[in-house]
Structure formats: structure tokens, C-alpha cells
PDB file of N, CA and C in Angstrom:
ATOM      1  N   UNK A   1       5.601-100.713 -57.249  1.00  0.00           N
ATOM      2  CA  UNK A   1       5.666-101.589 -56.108  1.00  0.00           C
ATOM      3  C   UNK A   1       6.350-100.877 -54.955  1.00  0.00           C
ATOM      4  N   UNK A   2       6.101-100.582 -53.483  1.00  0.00           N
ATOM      5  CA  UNK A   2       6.182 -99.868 -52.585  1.00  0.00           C
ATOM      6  C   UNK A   2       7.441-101.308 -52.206  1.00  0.00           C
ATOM      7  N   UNK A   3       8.238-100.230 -51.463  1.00  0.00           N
ATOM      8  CA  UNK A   3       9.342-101.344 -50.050  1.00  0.00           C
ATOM      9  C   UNK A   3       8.145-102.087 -49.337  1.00  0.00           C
ATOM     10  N   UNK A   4       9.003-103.295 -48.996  1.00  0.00           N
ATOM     11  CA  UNK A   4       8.678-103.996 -47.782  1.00  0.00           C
ATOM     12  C   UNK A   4       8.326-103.296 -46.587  1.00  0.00           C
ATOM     13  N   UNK A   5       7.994-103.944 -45.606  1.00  0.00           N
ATOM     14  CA  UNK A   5       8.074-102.716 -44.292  1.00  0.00           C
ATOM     15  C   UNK A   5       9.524-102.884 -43.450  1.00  0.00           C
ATOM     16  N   UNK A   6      10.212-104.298 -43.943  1.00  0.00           N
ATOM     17  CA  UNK A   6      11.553-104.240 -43.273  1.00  0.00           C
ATOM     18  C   UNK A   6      12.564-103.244 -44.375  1.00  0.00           C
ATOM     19  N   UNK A   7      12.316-102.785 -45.429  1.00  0.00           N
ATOM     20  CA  UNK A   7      12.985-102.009 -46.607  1.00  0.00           C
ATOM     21  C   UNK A   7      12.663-100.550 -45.791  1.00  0.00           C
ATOM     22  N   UNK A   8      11.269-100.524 -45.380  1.00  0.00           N
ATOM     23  CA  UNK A   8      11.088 -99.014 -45.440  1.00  0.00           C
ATOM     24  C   UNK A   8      11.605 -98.842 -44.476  1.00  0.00           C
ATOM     25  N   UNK A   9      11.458 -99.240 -43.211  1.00  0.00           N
ATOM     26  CA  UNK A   9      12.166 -98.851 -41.534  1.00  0.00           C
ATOM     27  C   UNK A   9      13.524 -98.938 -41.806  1.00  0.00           C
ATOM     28  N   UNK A  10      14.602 -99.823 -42.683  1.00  0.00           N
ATOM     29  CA  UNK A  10      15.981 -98.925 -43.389  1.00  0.00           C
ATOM     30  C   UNK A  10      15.903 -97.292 -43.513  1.00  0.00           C
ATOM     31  N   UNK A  11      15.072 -97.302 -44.572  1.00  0.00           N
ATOM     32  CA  UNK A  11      14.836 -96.405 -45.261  1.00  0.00           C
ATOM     33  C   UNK A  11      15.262 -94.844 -44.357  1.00  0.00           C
ATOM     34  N   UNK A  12      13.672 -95.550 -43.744  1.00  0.00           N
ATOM     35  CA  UNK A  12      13.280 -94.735 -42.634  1.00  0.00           C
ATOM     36  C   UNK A  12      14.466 -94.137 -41.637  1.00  0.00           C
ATOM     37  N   UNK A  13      15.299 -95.330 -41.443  1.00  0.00           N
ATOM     38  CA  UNK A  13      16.222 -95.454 -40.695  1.00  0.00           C
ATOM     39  C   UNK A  13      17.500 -94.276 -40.753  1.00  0.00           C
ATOM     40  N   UNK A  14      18.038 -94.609 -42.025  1.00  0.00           N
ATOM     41  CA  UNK A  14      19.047 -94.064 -43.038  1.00  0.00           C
ATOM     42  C   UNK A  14      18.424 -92.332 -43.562  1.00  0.00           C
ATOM     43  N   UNK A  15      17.382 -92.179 -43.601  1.00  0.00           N
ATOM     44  CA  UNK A  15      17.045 -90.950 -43.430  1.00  0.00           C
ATOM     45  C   UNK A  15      17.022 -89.992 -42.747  1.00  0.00           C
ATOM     46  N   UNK A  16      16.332 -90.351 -41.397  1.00  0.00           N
ATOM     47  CA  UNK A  16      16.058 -89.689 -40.288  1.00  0.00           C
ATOM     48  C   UNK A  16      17.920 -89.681 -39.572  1.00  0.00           C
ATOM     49  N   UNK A  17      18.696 -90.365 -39.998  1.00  0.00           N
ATOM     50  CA  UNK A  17      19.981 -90.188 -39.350  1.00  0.00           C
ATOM     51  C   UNK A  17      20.590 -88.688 -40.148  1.00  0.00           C
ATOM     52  N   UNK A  18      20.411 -89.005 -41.487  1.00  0.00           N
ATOM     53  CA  UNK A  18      21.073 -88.070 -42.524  1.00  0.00           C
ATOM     54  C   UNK A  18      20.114 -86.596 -42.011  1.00  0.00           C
ATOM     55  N   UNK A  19      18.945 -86.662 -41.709  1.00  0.00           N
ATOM     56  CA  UNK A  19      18.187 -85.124 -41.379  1.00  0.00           C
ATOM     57  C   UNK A  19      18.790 -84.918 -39.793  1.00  0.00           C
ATOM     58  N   UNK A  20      18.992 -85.926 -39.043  1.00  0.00           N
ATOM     59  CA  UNK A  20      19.154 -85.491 -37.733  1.00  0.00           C
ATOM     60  C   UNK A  20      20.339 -84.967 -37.598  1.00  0.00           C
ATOM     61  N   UNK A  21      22.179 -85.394 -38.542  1.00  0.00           N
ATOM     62  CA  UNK A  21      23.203 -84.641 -38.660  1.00  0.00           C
ATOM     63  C   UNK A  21      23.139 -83.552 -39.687  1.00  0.00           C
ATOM     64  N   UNK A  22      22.211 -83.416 -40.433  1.00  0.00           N
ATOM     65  CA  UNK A  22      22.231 -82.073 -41.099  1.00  0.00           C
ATOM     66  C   UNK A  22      21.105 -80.604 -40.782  1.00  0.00           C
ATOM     67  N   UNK A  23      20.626 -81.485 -39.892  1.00  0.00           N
ATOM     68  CA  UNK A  23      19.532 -80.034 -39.475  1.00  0.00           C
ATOM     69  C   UNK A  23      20.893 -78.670 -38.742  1.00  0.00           C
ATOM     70  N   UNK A  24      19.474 -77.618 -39.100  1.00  0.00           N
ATOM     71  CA  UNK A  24      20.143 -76.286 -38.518  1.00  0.00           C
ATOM     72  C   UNK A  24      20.053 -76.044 -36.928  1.00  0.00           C
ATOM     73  N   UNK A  25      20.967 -75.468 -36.592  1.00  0.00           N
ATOM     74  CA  UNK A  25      21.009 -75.032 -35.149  1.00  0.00           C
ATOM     75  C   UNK A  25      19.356 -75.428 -34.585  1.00  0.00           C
ATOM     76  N   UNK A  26      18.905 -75.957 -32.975  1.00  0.00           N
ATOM     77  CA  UNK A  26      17.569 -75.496 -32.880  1.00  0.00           C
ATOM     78  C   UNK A  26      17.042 -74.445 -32.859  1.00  0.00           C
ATOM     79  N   UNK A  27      17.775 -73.110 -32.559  1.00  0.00           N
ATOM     80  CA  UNK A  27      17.167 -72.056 -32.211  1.00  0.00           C
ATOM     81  C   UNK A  27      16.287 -71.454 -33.702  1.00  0.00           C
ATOM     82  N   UNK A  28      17.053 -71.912 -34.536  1.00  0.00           N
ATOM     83  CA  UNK A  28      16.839 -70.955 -35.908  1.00  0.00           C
ATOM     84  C   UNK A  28      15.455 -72.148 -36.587  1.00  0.00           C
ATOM     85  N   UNK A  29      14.631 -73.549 -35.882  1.00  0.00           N
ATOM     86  CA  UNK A  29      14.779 -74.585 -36.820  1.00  0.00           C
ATOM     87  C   UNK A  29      12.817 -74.233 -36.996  1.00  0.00           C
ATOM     88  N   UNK A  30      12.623 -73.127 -36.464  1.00  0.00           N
ATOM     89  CA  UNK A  30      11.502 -72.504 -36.469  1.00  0.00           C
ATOM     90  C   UNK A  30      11.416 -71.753 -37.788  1.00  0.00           C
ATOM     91  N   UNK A  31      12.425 -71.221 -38.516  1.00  0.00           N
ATOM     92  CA  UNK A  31      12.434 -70.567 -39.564  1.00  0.00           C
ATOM     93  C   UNK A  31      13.328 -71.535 -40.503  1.00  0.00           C
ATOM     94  N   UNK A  32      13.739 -72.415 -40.622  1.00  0.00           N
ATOM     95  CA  UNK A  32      14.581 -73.554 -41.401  1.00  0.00           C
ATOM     96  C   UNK A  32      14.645 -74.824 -40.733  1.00  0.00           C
ATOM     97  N   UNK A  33      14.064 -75.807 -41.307  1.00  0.00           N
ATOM     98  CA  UNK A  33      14.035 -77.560 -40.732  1.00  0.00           C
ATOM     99  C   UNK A  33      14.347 -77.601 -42.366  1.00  0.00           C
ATOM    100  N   UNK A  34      14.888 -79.364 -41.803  1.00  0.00           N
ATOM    101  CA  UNK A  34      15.055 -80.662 -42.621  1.00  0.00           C
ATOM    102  C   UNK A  34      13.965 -81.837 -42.709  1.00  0.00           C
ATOM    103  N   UNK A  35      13.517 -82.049 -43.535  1.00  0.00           N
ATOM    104  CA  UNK A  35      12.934 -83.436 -43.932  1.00  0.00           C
ATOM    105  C   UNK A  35      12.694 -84.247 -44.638  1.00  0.00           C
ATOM    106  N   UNK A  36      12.126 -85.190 -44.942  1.00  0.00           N
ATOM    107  CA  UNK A  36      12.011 -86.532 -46.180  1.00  0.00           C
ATOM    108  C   UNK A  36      10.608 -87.009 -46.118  1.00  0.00           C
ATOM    109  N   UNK A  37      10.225 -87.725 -47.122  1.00  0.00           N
ATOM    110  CA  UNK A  37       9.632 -87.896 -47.002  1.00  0.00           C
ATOM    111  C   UNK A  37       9.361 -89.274 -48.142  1.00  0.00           C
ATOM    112  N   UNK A  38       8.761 -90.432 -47.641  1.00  0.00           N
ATOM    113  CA  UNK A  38       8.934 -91.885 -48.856  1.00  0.00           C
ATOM    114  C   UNK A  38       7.663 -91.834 -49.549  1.00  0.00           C
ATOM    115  N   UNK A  39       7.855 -92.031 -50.633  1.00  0.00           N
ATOM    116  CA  UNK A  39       6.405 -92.313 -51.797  1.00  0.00           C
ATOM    117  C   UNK A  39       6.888 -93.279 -52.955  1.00  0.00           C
ATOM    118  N   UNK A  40       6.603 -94.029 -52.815  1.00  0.00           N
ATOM    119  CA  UNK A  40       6.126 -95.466 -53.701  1.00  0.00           C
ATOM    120  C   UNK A  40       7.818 -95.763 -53.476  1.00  0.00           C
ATOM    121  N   UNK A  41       8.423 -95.971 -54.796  1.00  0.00           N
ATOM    122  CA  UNK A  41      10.269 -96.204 -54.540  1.00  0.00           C
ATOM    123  C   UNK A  41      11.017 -95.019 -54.582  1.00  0.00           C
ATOM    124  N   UNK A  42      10.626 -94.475 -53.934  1.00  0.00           N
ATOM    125  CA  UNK A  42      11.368 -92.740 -54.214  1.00  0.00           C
ATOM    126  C   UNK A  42      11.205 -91.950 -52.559  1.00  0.00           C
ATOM    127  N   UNK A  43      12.943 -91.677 -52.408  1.00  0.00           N
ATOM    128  CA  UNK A  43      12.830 -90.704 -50.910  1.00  0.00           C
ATOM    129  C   UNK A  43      12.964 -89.353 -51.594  1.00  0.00           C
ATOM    130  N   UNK A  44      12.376 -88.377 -50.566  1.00  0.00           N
ATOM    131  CA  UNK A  44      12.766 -86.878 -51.024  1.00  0.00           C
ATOM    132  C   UNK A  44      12.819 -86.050 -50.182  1.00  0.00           C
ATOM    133  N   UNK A  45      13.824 -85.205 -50.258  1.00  0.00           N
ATOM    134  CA  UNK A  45      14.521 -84.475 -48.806  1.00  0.00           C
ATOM    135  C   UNK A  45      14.094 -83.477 -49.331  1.00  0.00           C
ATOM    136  N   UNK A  46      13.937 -82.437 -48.034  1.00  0.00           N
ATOM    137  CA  UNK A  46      13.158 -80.730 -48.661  1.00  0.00           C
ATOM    138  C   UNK A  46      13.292 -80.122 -47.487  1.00  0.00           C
ATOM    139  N   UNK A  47      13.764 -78.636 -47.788  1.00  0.00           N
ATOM    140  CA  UNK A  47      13.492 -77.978 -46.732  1.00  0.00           C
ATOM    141  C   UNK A  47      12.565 -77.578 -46.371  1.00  0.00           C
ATOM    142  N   UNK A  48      12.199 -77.129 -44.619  1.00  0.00           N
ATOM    143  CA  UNK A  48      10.405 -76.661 -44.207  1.00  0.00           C
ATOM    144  C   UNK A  48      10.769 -75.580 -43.758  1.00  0.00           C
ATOM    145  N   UNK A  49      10.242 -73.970 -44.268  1.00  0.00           N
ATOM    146  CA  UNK A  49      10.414 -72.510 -44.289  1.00  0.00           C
ATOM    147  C   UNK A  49       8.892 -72.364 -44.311  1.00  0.00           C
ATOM    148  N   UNK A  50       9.142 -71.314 -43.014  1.00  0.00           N
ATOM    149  CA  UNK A  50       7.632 -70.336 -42.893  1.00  0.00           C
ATOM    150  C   UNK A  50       7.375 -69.845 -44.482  1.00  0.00           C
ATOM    151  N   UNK A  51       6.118 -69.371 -45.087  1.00  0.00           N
ATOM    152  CA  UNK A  51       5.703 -68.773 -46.404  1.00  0.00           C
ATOM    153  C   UNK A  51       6.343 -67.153 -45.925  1.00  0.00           C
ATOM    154  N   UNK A  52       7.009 -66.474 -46.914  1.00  0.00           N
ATOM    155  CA  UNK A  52       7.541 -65.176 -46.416  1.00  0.00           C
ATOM    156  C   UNK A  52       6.511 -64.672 -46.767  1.00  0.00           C
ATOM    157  N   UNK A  53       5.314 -64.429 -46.934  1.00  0.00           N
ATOM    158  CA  UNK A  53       3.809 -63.798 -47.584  1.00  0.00           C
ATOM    159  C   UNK A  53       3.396 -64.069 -46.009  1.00  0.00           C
ATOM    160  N   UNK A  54       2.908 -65.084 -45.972  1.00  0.00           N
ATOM    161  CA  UNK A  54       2.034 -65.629 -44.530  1.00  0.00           C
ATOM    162  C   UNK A  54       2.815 -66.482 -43.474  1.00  0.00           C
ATOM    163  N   UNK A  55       3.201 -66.559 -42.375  1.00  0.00           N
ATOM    164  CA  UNK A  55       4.560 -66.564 -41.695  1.00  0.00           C
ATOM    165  C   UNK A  55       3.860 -68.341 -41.554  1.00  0.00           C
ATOM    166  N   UNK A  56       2.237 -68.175 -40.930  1.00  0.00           N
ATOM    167  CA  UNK A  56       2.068 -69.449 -40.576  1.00  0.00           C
ATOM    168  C   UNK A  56       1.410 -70.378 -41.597  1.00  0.00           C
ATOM    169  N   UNK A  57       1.781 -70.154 -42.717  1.00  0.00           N
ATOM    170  CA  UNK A  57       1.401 -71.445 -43.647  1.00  0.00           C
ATOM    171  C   UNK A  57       3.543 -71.890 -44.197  1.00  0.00           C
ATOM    172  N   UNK A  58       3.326 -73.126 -44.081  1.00  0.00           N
ATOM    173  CA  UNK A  58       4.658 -73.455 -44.152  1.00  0.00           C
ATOM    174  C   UNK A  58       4.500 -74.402 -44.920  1.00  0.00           C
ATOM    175  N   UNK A  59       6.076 -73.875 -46.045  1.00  0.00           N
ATOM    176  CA  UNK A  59       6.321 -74.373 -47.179  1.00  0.00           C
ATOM    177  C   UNK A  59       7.525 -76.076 -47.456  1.00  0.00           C
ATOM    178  N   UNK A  60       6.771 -76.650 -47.762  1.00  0.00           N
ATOM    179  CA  UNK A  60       7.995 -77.700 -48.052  1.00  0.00           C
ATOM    180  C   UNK A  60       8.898 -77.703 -49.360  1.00  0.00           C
ATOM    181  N   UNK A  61       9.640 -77.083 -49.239  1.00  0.00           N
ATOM    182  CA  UNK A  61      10.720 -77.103 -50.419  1.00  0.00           C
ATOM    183  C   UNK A  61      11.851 -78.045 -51.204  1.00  0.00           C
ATOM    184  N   UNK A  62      11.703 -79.047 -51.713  1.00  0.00           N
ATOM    185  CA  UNK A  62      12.121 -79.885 -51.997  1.00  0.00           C
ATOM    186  C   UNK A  62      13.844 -80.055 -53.019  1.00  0.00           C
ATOM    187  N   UNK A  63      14.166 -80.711 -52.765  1.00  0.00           N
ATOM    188  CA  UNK A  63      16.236 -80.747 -53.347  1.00  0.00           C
ATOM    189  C   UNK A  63      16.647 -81.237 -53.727  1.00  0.00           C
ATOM    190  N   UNK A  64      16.252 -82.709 -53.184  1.00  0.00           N
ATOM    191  CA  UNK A  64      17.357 -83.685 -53.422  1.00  0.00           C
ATOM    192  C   UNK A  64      15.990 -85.159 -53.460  1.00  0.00           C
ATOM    193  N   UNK A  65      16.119 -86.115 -54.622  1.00  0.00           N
ATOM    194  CA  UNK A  65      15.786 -87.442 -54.561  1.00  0.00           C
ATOM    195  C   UNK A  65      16.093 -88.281 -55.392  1.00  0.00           C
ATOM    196  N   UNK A  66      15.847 -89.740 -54.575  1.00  0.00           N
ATOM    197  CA  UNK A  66      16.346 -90.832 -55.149  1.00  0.00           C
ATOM    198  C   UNK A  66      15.631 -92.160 -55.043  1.00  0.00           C
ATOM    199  N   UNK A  67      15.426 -92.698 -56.684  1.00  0.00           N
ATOM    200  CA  UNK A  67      14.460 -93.647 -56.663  1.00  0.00           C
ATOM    201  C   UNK A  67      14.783 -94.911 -56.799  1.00  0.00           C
ATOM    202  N   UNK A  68      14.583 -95.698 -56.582  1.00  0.00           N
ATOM    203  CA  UNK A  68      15.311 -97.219 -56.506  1.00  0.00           C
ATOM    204  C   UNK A  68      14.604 -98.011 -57.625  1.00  0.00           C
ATOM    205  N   UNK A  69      15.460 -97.943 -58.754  1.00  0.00           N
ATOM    206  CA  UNK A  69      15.479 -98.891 -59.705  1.00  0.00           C
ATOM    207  C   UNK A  69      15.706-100.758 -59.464  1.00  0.00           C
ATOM    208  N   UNK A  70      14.337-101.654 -59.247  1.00  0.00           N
ATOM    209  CA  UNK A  70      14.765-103.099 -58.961  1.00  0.00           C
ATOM    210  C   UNK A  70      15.861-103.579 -59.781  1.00  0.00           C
ATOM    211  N   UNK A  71      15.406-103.481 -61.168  1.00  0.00           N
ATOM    212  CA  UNK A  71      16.081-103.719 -61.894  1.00  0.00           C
ATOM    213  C   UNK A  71      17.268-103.745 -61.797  1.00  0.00           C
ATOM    214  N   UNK A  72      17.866-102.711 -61.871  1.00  0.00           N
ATOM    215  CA  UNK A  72      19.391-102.867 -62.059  1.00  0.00           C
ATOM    216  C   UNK A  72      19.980-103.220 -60.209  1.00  0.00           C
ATOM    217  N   UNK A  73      19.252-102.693 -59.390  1.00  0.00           N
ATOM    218  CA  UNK A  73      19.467-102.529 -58.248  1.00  0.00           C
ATOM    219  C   UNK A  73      20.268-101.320 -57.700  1.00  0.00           C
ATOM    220  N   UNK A  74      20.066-100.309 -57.556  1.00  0.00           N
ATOM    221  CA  UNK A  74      20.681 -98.929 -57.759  1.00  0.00           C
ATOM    222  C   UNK A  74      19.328 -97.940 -57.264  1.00  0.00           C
ATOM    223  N   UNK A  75      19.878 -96.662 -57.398  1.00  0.00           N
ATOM    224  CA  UNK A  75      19.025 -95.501 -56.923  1.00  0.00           C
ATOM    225  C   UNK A  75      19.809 -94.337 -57.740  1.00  0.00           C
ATOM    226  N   UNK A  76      18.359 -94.151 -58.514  1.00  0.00           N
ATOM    227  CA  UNK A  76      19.079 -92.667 -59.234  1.00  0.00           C
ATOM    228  C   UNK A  76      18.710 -91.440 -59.105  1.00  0.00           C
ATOM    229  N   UNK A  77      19.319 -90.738 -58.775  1.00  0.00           N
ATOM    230  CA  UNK A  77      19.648 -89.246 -58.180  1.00  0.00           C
ATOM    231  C   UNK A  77      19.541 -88.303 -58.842  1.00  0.00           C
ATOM    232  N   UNK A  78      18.390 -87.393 -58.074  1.00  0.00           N
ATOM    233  CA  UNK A  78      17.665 -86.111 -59.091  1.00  0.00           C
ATOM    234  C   UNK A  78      17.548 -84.808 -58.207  1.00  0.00           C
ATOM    235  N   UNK A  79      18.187 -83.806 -58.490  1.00  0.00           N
ATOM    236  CA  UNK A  79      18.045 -82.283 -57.989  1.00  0.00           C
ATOM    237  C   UNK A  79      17.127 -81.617 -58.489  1.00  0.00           C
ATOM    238  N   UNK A  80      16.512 -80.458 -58.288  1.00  0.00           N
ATOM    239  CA  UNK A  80      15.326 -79.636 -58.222  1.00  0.00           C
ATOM    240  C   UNK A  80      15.843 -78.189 -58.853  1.00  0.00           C
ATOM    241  N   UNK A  81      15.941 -77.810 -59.740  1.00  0.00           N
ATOM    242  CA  UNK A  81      16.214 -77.136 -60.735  1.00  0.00           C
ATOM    243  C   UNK A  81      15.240 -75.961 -60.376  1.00  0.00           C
ATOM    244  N   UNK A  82      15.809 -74.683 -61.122  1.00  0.00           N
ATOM    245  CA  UNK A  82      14.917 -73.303 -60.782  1.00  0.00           C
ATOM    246  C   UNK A  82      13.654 -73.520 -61.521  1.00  0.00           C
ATOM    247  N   UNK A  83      13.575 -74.482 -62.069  1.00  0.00           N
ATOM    248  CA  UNK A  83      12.153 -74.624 -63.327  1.00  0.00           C
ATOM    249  C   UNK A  83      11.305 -75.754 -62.226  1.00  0.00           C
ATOM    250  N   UNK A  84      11.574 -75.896 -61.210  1.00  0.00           N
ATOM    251  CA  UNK A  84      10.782 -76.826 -60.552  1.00  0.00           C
ATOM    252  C   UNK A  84      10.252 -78.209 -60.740  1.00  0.00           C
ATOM    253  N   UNK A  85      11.504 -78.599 -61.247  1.00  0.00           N
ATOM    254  CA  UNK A  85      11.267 -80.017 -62.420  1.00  0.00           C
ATOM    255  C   UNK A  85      12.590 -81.017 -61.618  1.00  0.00           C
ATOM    256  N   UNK A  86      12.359 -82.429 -61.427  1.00  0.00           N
ATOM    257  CA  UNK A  86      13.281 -83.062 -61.510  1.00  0.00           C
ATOM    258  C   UNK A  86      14.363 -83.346 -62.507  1.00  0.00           C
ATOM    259  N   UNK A  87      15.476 -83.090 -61.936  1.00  0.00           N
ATOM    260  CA  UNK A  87      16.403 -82.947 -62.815  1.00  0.00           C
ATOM    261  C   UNK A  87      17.760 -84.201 -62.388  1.00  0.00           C
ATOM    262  N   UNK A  88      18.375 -85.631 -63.579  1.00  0.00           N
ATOM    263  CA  UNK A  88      18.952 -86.406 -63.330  1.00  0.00           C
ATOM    264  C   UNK A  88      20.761 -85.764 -62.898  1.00  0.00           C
ATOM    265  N   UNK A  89      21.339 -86.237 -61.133  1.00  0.00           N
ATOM    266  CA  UNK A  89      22.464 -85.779 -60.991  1.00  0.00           C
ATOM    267  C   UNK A  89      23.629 -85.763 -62.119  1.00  0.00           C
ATOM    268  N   UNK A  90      24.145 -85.067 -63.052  1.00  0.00           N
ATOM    269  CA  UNK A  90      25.087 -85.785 -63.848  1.00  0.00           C
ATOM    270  C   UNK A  90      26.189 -86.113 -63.508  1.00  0.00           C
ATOM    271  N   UNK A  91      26.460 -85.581 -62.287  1.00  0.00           N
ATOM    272  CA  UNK A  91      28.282 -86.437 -61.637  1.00  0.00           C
ATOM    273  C   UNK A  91      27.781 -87.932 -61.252  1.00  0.00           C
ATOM    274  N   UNK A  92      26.902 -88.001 -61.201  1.00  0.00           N
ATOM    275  CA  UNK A  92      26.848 -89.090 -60.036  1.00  0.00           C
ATOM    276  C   UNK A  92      24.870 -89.638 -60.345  1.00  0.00           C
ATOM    277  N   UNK A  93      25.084 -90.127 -61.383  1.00  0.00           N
ATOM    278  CA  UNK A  93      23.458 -90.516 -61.996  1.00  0.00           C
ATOM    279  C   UNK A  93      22.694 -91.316 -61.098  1.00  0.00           C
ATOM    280  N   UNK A  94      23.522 -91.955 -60.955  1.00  0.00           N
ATOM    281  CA  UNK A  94      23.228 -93.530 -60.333  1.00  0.00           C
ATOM    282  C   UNK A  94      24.332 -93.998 -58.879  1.00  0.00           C
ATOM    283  N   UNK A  95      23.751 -94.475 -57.647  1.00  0.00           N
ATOM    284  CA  UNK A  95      24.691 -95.359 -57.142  1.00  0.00           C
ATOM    285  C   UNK A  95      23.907 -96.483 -56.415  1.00  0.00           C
ATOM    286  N   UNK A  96      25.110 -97.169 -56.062  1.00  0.00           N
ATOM    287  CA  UNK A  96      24.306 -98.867 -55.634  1.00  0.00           C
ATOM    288  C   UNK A  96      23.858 -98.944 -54.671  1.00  0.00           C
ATOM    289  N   UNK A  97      24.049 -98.281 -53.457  1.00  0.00           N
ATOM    290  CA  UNK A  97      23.220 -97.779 -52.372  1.00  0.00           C
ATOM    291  C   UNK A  97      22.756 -96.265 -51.811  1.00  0.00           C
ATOM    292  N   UNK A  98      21.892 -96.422 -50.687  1.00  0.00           N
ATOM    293  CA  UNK A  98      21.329 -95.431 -50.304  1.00  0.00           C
ATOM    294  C   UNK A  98      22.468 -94.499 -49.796  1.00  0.00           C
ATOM    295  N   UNK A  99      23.076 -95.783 -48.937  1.00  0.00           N
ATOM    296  CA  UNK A  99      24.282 -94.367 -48.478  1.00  0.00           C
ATOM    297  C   UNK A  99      24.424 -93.596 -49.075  1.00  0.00           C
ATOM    298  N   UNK A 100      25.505 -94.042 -50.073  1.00  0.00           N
ATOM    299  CA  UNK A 100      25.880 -93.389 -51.527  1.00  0.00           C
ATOM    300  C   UNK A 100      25.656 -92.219 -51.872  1.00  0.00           C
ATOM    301  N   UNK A 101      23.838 -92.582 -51.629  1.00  0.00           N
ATOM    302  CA  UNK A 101      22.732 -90.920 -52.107  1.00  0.00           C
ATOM    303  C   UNK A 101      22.900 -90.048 -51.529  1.00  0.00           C
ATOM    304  N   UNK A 102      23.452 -90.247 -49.683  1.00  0.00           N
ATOM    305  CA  UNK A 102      23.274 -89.499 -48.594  1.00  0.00           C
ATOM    306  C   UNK A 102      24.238 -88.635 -48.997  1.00  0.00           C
ATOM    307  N   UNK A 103      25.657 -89.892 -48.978  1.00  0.00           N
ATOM    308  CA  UNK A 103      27.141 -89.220 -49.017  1.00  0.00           C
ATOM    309  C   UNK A 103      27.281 -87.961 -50.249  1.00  0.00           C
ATOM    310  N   UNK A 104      26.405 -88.331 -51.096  1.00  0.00           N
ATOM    311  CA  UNK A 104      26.621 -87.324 -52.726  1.00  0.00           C
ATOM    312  C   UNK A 104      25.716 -85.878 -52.260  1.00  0.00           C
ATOM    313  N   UNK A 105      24.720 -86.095 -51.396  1.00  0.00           N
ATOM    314  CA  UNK A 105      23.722 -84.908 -51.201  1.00  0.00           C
ATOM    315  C   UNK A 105      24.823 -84.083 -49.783  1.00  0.00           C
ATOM    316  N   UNK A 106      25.046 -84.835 -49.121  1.00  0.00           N
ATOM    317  CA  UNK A 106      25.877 -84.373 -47.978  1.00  0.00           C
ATOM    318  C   UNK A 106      27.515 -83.517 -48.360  1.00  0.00           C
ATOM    319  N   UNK A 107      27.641 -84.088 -49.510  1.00  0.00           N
ATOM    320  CA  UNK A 107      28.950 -83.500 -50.645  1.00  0.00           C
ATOM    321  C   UNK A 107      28.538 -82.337 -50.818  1.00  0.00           C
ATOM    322  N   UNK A 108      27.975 -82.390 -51.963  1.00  0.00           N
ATOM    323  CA  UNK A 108      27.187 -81.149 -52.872  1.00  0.00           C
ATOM    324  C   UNK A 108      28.677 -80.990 -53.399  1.00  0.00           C
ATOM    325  N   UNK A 109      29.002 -81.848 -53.860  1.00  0.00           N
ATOM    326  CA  UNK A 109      30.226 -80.767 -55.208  1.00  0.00           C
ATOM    327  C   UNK A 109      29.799 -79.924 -55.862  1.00  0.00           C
ATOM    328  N   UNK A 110      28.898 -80.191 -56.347  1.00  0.00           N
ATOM    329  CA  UNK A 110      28.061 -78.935 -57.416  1.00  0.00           C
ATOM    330  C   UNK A 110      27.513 -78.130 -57.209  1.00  0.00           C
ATOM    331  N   UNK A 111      27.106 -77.904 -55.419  1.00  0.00           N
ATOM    332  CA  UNK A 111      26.159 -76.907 -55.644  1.00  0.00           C
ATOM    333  C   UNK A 111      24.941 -76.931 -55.667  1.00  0.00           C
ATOM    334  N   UNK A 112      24.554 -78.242 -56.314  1.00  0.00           N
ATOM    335  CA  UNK A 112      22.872 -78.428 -56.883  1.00  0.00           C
ATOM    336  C   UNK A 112      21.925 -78.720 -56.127  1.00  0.00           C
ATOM    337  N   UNK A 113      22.175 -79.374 -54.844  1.00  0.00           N
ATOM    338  CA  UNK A 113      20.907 -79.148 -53.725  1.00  0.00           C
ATOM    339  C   UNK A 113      20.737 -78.450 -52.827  1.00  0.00           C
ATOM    340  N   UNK A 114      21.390 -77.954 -51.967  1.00  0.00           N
ATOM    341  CA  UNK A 114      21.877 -77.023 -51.285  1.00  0.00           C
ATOM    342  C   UNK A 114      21.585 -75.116 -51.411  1.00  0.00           C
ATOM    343  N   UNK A 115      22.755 -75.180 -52.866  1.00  0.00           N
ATOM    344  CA  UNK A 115      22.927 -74.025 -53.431  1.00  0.00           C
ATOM    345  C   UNK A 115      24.642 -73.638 -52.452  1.00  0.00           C
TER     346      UNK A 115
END
């Protein structure tokens, strides 16, 4: 079951704030951007890098996502592992809002989306 359209323009909302304070300098944002992107109950942030093979095919590289469980009411949080597999956060599995997701990816205690 997809968000509402008043769920997704949050969404939407709460995203585009979190890419607009974490993007890179503009000068450099030709060779490194930020973005997201929503599919069904699940956001996913990724970086956008020229292909170092072919400068103008550009790669979306993906890091950080979080899917919204109705059920419990929560969003659980998955990093992108060198095996190219979603992988569940273990500090921080689960939290009750989106913020939450932002504040834990914007952290990086670990290391794990970022690097």
C-alpha cells in the first residue's frame, strides 16, 4: 500500500530538507549530488557520481533506507553493504519517526552509510 498524497508531500518534504543540508559544495555537485527517491513504503537516499568508465552515463549509488512498517508504526533502517544487499541498521533497527531516520543517517556513528 503506497502513502497518501498528504503522507508523501511529508515525505517529500522531510527529504528534500535532509538532501538540501547535506549536499556537497555546488561547485564539486557535478561530480557528487544527493538524492532520494520514494517507492511503495520505502525512501532511499543515494549518491549521483559520473560512471568513472564513461563520465556521461551517471550512476545512482544508493546508502541509506527506510521502510514504514503500518503495523507497528515505525520505520526500519537498512544500509547498503559491499555485497550490494540491504542490510538491517543494528544500533538503531527501528525508530518511530522519519526524523529519527534522518537524525541516525545524518549521525553515522558507524560509519555505515557514508563510510
Amino acid at each position: 500500500m503506497a502513502f497518501s498524497e498528504f503522507e508523501l508531500k511529508r515525505i517529500e518534504k522531510l527529504a528534500q530538507h535532509f538532501v538540501e543540508a547535506n549536499r556537497p559544495p555546488v561547485h564539486i555537485r557535478a561530480q557528487l549530488d544527493l538524492g532520494f527517491r520514494i517507492t511503495g513504503q520505502s525512501l532511499e537516499l543515494f549518491d549521483i557520481r559520473p560512471n568513472w568508465r564513461n563520465p556521461n552515463e551517471i550512476n545512482e549509488l544508493p546508502f541509506a533506507k527506510t521502510t514504514y512498517v503500518k503495523k507497528s508504526n515505525s520505520w526500519k533502517i537498512f544500509w547498503m553493504r559491499q555485497d550490494l544487499k540491504w542490510h538491517r541498521y543494528a544500533p538503531d533497527p527501528e525508530v518511530p519517526r522519519l526524523e529519527d531516520f534522518f537524525a541516525v543517517v545524518a549521525e553515522d556513528a558507524n560509519a555505515c552509510f557514508r563510510g
